[in-house]
C-alpha atoms as a PDB file:
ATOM      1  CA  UNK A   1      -1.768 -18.751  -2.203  1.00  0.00           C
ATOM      2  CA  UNK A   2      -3.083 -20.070  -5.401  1.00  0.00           C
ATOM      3  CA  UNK A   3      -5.748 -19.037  -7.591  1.00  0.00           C
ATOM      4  CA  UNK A   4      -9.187 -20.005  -9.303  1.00  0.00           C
ATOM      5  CA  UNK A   5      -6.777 -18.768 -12.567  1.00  0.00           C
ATOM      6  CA  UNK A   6      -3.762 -20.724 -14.008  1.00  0.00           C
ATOM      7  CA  UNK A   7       0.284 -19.312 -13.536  1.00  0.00           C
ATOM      8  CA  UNK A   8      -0.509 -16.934 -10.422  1.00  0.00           C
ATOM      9  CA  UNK A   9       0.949 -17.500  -7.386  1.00  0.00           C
ATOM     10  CA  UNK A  10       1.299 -15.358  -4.134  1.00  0.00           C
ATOM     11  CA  UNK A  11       3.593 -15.716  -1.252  1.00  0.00           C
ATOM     12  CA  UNK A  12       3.633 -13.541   1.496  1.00  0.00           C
ATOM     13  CA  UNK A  13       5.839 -13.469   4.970  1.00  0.00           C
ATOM     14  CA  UNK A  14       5.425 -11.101   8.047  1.00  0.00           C
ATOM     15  CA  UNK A  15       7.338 -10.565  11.415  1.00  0.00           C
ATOM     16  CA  UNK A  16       6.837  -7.846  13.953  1.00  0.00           C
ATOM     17  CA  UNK A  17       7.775  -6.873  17.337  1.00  0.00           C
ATOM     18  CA  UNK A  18       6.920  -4.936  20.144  1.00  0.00           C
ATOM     19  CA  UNK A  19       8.343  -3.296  22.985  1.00  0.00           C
ATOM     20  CA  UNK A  20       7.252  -1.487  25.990  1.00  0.00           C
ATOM     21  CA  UNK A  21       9.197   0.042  28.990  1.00  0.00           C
ATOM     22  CA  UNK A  22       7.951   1.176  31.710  1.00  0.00           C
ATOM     23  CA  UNK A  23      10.205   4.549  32.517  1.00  0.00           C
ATOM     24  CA  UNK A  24       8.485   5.110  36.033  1.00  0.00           C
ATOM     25  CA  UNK A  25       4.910   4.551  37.028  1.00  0.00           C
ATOM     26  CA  UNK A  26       3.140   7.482  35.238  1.00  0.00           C
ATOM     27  CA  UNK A  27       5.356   7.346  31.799  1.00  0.00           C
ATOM     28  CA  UNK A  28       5.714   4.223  29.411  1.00  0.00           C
ATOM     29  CA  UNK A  29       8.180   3.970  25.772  1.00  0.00           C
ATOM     30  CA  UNK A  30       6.644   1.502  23.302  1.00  0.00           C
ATOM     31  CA  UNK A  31       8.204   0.916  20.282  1.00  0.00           C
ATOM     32  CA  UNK A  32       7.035  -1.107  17.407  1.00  0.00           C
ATOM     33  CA  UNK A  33       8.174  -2.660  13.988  1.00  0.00           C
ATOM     34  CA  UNK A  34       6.783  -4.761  11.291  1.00  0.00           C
ATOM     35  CA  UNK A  35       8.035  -5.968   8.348  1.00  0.00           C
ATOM     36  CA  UNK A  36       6.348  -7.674   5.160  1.00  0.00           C
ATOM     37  CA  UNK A  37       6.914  -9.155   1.817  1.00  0.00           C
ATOM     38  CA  UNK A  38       4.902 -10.053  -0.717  1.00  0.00           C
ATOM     39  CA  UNK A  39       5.773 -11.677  -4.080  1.00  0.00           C
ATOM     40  CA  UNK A  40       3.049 -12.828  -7.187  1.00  0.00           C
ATOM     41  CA  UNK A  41       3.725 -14.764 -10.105  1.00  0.00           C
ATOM     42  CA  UNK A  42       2.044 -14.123 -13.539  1.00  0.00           C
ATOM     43  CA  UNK A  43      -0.809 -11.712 -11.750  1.00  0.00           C
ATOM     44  CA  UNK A  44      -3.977 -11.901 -14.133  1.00  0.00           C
ATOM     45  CA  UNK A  45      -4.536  -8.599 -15.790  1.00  0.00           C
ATOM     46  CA  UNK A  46      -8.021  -9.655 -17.206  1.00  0.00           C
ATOM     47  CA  UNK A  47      -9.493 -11.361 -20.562  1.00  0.00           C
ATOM     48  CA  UNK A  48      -9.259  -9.665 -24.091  1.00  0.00           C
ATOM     49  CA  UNK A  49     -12.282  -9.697 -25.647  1.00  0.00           C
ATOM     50  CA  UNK A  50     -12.806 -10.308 -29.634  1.00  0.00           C
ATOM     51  CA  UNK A  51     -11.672  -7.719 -32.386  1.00  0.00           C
ATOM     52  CA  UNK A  52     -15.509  -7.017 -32.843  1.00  0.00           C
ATOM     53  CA  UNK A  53     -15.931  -6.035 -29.354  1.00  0.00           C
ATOM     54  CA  UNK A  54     -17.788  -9.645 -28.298  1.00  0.00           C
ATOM     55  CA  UNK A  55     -16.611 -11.806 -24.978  1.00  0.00           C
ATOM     56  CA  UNK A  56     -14.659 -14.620 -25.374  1.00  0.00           C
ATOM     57  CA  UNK A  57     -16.212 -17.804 -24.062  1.00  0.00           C
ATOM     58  CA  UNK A  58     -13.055 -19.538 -22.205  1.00  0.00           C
ATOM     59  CA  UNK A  59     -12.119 -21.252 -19.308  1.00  0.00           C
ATOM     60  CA  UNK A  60     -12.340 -19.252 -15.794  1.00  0.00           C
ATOM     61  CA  UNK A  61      -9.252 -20.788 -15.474  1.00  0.00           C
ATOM     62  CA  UNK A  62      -7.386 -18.497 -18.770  1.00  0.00           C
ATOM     63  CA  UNK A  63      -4.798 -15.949 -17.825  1.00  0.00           C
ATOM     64  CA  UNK A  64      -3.539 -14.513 -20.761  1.00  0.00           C
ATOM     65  CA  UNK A  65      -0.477 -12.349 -18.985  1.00  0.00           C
ATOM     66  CA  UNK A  66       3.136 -12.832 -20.125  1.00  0.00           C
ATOM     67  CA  UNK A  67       4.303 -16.008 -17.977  1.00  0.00           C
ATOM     68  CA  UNK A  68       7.125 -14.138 -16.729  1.00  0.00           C
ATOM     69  CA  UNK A  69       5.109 -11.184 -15.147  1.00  0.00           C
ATOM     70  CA  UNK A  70       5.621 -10.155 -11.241  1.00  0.00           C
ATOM     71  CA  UNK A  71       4.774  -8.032  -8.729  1.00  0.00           C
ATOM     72  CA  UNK A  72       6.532  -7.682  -5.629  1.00  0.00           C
ATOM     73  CA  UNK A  73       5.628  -5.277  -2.788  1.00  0.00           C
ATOM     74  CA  UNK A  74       8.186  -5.158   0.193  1.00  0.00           C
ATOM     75  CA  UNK A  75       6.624  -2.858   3.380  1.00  0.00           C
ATOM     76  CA  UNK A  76       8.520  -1.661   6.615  1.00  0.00           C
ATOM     77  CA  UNK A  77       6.695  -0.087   9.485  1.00  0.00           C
ATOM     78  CA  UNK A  78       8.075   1.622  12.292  1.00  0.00           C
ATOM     79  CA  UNK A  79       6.638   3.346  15.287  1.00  0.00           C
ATOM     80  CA  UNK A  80       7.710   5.214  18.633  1.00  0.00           C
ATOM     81  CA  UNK A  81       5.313   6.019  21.567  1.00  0.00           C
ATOM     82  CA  UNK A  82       5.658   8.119  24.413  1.00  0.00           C
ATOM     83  CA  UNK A  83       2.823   8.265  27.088  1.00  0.00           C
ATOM     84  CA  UNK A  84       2.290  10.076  30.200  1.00  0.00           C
ATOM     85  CA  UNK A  85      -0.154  10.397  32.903  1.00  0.00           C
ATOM     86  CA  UNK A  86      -0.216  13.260  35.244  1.00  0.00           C
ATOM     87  CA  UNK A  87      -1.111  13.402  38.793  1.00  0.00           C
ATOM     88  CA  UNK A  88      -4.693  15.304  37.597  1.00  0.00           C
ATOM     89  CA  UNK A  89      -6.047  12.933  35.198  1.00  0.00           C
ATOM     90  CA  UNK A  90      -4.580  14.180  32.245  1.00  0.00           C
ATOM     91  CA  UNK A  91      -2.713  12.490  29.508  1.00  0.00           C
ATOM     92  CA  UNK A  92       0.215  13.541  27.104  1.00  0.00           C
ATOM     93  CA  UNK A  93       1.133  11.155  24.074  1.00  0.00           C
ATOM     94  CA  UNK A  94       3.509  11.559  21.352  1.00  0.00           C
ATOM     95  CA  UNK A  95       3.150   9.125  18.274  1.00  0.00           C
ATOM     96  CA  UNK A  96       6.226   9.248  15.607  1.00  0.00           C
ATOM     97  CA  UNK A  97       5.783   6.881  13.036  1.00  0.00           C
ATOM     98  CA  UNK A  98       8.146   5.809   9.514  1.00  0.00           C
ATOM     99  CA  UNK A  99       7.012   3.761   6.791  1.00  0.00           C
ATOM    100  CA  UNK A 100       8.782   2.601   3.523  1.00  0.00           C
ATOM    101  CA  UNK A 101       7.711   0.931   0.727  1.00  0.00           C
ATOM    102  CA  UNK A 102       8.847  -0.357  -2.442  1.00  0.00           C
ATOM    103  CA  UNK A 103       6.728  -1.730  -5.306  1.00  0.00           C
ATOM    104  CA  UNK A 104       8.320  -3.284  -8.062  1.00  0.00           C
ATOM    105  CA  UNK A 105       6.197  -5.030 -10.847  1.00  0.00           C
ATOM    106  CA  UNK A 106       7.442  -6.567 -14.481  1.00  0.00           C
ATOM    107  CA  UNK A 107       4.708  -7.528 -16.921  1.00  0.00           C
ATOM    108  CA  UNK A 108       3.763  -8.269 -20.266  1.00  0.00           C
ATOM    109  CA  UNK A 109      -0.410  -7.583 -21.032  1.00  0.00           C
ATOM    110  CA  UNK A 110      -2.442  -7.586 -24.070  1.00  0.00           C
ATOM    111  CA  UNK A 111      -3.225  -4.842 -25.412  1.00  0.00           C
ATOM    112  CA  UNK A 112      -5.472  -5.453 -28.073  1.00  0.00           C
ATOM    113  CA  UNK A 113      -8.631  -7.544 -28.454  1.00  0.00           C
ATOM    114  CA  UNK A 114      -7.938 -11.140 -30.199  1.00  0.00           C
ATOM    115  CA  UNK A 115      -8.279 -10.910 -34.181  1.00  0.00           C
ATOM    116  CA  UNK A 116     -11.344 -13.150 -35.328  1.00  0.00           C
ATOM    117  CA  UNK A 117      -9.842 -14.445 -38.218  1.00  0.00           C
ATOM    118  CA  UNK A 118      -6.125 -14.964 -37.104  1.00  0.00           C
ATOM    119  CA  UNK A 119      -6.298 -15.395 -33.675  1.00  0.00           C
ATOM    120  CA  UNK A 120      -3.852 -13.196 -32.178  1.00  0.00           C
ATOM    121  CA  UNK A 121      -3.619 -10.448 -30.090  1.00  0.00           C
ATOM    122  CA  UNK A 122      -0.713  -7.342 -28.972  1.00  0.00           C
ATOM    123  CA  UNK A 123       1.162  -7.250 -25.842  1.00  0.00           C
ATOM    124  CA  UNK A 124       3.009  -4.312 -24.066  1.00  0.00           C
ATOM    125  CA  UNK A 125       5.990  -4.784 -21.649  1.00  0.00           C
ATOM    126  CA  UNK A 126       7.042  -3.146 -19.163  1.00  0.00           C
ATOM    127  CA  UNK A 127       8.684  -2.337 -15.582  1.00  0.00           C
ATOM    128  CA  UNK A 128       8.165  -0.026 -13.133  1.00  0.00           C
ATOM    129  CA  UNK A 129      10.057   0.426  -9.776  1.00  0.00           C
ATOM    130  CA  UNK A 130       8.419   2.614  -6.856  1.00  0.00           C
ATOM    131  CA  UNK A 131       9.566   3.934  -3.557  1.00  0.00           C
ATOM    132  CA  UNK A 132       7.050   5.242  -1.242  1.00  0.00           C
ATOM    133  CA  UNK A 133       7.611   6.891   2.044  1.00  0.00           C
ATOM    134  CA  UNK A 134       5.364   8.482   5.329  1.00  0.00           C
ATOM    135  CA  UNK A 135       6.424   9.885   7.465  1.00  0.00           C
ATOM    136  CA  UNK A 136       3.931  10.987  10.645  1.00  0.00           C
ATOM    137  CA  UNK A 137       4.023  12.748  13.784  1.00  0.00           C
ATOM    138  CA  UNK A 138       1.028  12.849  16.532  1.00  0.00           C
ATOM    139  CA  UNK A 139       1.017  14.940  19.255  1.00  0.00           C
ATOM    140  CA  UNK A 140      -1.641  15.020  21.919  1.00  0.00           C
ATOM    141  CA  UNK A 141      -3.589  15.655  25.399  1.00  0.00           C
ATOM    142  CA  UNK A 142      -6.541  15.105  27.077  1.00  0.00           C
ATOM    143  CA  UNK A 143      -8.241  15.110  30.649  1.00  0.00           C
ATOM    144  CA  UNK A 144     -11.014  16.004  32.649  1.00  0.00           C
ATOM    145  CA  UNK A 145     -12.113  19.734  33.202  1.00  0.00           C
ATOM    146  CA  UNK A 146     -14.724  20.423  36.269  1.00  0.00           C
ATOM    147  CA  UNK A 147     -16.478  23.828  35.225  1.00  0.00           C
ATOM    148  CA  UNK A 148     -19.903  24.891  35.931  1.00  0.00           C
ATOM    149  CA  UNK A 149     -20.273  22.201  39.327  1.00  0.00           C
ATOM    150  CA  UNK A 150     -19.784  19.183  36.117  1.00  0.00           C
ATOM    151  CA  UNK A 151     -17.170  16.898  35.212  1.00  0.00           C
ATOM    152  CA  UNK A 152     -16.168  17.630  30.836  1.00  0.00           C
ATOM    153  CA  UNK A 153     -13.410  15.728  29.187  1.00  0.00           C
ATOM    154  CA  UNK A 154     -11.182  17.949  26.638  1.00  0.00           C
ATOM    155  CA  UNK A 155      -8.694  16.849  23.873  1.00  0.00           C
ATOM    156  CA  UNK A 156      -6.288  19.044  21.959  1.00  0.00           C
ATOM    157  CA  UNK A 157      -3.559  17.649  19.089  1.00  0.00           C
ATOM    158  CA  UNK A 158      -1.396  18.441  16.357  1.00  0.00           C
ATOM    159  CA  UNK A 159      -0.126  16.412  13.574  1.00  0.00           C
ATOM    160  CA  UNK A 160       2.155  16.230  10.625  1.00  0.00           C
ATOM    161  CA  UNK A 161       2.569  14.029   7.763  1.00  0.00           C
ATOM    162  CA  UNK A 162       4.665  13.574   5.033  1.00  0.00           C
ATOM    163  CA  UNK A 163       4.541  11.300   1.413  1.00  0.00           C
ATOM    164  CA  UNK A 164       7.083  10.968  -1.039  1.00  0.00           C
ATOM    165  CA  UNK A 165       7.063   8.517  -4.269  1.00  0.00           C
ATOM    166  CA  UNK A 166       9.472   8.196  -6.646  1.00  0.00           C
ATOM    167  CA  UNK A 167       9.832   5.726  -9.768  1.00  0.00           C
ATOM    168  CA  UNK A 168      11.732   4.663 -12.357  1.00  0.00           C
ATOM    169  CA  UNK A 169      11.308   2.191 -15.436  1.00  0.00           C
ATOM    170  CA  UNK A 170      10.948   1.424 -18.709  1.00  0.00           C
ATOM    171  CA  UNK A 171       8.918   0.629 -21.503  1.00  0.00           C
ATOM    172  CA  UNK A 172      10.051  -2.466 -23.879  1.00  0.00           C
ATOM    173  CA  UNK A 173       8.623  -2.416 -27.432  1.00  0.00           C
ATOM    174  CA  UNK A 174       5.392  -4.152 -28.245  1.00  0.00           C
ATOM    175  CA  UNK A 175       4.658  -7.420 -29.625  1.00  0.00           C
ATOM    176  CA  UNK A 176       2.501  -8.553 -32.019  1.00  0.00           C
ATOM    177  CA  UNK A 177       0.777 -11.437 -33.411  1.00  0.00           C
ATOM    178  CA  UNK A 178       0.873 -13.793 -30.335  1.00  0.00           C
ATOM    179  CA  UNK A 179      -1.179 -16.533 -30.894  1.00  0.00           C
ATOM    180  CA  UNK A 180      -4.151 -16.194 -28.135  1.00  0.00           C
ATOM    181  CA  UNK A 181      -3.675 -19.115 -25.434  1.00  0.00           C
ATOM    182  CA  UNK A 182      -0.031 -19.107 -25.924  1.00  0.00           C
ATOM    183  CA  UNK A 183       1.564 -16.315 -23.525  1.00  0.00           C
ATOM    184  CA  UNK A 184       4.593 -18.318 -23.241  1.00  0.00           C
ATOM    185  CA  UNK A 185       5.712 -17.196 -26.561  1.00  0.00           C
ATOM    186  CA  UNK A 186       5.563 -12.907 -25.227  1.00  0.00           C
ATOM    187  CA  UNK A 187       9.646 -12.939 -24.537  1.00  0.00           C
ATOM    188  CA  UNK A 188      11.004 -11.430 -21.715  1.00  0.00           C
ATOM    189  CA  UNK A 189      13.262  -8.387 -21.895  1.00  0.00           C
ATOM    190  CA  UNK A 190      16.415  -6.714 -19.473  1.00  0.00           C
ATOM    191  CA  UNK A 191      16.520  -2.778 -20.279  1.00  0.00           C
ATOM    192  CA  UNK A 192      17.814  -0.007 -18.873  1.00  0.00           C
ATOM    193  CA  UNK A 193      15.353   2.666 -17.031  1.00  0.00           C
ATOM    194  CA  UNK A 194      14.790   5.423 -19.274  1.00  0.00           C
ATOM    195  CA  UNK A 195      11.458   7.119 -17.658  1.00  0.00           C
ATOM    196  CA  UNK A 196      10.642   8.396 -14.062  1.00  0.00           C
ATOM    197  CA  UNK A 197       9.269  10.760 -11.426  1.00  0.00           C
ATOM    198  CA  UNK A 198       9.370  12.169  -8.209  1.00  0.00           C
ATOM    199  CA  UNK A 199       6.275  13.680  -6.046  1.00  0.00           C
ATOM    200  CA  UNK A 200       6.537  14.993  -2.027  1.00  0.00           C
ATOM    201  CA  UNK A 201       2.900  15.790  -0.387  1.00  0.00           C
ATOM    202  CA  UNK A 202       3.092  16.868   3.412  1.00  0.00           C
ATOM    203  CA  UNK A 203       0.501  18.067   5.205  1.00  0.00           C
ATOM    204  CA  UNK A 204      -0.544  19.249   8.892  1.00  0.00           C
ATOM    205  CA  UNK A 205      -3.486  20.069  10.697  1.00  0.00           C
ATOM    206  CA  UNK A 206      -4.467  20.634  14.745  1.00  0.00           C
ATOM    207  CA  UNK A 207      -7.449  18.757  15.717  1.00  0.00           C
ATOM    208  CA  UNK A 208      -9.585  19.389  19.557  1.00  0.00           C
ATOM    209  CA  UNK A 209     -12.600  17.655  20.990  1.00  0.00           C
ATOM    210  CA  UNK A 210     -14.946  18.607  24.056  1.00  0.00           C
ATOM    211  CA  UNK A 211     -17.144  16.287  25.490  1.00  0.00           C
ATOM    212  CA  UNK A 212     -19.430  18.451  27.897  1.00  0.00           C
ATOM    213  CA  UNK A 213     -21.410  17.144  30.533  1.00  0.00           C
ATOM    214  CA  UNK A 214     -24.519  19.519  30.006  1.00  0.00           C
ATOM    215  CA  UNK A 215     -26.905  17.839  32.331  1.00  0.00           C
ATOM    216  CA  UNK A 216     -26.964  13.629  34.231  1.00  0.00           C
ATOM    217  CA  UNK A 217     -29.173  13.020  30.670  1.00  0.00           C
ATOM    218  CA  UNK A 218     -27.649  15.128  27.835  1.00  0.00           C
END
């Protein structure tokens, strides 16, 4: 993909697969993957404005991000599903589900609004490195209940969840004076990661519907 902007480019790619077996006639296994990458060039971080706090009148076409900028995003998704129907109408499924992801992104950005009498502007530079992760579990029934001479339809579930994120990176010193238009000139940088973090959320909850069948109308 191209944009309306100059420099940024996206390319994505995706393949997935599924699977289904039927164990016997009342129980089915479905499994299910998907994997996807996506990679942009020079993403456009927005236009300074002037020192004085006025807009710039340039092209639409101006992206003033170091030319050597990227984001990447890389995304895995796997699921499990086990299903069964019993002999009464009911239904039992269980849902597990895994899903990494990395994020990766290298930029340089202005910082600074564009000096009206020299022209120039600051940049910051940077990279950051992320790892996310969810993990799920669903668990689940539902089926018809005759009560009162009427035909009702219960559910009843549990599930579980779990995040975790972690990053590491690194901030490069800033640069100064860059001529506004001329990007090219913000150089690149290769440092070690000195900065990070780590965060784990999980969370679980049981959930229950009832659909009752009060009269033929209501």
């Amino acid at each position: 993909r191209d944009y309306f902007y100059d420099k940024t480019h996206t390319r994505r790619w995706m393949a997935y697969a599924a699977v289904d077996w039927a164990l016997t006639a009342a129980t089915r296994l479905s499994f299910s993957a998907a994997v996807q990458d996506d990679d942009t060039d020079s993403p456009a971080s927005g236009l300074p404005a002037w020192s004085t706090g006025e807009l710039m009148k340039v092209s639409r076409r101006h992206n003033p991000i170091a030319d050597w900028s990227r984001y990447r995003w890389q995304t895995r998704a796997f699921t499990a599903e086990l299903q069964h129907e019993f002999d009464n109408g009911w239904q039992a499924k269980a849902v597990l589900s895994h899903r990494p992801q990395d994020f990766y992104f290298k930029d340089g950005y202005a910082t600074s609004g564009v000096d009206v009498t020299t022209g120039t502007l600051n940049y910051a530079r940077r990279v950051r490195d992320y790892d996310y992760g969810r993990d799920g579990l669903d668990l689940f029934v539902t089926g018809p209940l005759e009560l009162f001479g009427r035909r009702h339809t219960l559910l009843a579930g549990y599930n579980r969840e779990r995040f975790t994120s972690t990053y590491d990176g690194v901030n490069a010193p800033a640069v100064t004076g860059i001529p506004f238009g001329s990007a090219h000139l913000v150089p690149d940088f290769d440092l070690p990661y000195n900065l990070g973090g780590e965060s784990e959320t999980e969370q679980s909850g049981f959930y229950g519907q009832a659909r009752v069948n009060v009269t033929d109308r209501l």
